[in-house]
C-alpha atoms as a PDB file:
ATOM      1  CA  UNK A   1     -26.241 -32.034  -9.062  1.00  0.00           C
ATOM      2  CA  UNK A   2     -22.612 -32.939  -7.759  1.00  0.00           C
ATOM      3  CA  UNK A   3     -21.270 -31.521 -11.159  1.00  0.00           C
ATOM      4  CA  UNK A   4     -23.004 -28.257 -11.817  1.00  0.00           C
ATOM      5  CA  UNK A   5     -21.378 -27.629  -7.450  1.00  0.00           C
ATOM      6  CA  UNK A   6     -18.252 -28.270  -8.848  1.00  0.00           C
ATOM      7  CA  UNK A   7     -18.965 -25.950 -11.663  1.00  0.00           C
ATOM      8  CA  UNK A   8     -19.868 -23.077  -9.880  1.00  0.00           C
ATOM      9  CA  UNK A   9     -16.574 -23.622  -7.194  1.00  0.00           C
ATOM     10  CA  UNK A  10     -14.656 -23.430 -10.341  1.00  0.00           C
ATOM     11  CA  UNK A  11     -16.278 -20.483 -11.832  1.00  0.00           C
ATOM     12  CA  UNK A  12     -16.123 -18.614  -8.829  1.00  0.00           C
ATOM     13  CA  UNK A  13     -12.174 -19.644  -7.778  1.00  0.00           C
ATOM     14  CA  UNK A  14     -11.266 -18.172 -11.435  1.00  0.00           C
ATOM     15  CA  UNK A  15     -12.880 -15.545 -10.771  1.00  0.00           C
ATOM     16  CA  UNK A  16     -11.716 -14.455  -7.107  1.00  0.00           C
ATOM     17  CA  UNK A  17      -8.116 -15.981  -7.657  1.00  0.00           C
ATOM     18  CA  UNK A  18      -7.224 -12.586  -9.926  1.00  0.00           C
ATOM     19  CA  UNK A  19      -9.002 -10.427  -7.142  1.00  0.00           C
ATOM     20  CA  UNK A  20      -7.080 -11.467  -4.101  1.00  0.00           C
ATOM     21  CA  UNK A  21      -3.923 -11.679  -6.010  1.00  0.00           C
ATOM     22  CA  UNK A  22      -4.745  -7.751  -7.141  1.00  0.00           C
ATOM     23  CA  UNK A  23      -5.664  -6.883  -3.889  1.00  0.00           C
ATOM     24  CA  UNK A  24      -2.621  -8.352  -2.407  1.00  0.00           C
ATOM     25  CA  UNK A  25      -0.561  -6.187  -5.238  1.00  0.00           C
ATOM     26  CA  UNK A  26      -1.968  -3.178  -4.421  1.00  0.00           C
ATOM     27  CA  UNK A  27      -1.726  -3.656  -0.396  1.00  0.00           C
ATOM     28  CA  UNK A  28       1.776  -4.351  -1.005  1.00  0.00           C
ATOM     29  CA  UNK A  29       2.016  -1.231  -2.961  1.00  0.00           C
ATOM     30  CA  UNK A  30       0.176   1.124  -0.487  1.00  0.00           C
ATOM     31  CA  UNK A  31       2.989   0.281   2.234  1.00  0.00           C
ATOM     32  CA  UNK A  32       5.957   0.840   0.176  1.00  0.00           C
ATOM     33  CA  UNK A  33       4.817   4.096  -0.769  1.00  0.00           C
ATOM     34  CA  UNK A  34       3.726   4.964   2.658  1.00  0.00           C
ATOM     35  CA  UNK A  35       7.188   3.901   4.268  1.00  0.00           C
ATOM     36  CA  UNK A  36       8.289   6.183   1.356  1.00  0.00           C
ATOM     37  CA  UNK A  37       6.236   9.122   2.511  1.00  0.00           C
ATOM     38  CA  UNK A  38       7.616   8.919   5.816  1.00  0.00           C
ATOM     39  CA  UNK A  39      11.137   8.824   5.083  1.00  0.00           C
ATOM     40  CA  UNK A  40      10.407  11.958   2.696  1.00  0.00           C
ATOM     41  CA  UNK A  41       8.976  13.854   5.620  1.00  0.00           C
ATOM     42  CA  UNK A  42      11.550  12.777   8.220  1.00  0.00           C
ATOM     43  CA  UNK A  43      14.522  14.021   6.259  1.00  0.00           C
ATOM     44  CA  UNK A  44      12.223  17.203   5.583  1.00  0.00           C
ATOM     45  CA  UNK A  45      11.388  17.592   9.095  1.00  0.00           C
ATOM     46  CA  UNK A  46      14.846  17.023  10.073  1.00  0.00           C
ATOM     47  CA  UNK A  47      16.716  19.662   7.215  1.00  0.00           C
ATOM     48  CA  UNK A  48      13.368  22.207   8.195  1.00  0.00           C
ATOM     49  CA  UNK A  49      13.843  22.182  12.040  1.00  0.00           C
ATOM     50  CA  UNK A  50      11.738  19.933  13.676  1.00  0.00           C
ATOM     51  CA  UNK A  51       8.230  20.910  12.131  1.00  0.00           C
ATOM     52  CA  UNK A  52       7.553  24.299  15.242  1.00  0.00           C
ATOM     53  CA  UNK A  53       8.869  26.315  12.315  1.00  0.00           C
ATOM     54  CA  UNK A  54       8.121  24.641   8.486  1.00  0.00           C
ATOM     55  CA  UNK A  55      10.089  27.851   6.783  1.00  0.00           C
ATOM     56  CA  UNK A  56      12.268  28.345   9.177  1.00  0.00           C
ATOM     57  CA  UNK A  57      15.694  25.802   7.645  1.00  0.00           C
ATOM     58  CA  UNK A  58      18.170  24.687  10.673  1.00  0.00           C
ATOM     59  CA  UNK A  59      21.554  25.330   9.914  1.00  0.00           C
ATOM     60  CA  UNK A  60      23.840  22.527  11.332  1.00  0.00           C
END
């Protein structure tokens, strides 16, 4: 019975290993592209006025 425990807790490691490790990928992925996002808008809000006005540009 021992062996076919270890069996399964192999089976099921190779199996989850590539899950996590995707999961972790794409977390990692999600936050770069959201830090991106925020930059993007910041420099927008900042060229645009201030976001009161989103048409309106600010002329240094």
């Amino acid at each position: 019975m021992a062996d076919r425990y270890d069996a399964g807790a192999v089976a099921w490691a190779t199996g989850d290993i590539p899950v996590l490790i995707t999961t972790i990928i794409l977390a990692i992925q999600w936050v770069r592209s959201d830090r991106r996002e925020a930059r993007r808008v910041g420099r927008r809000s900042a060229v645009w006025g201030g976001g009161h006005s989103r048409w309106r540009r600010r002329w240094p």
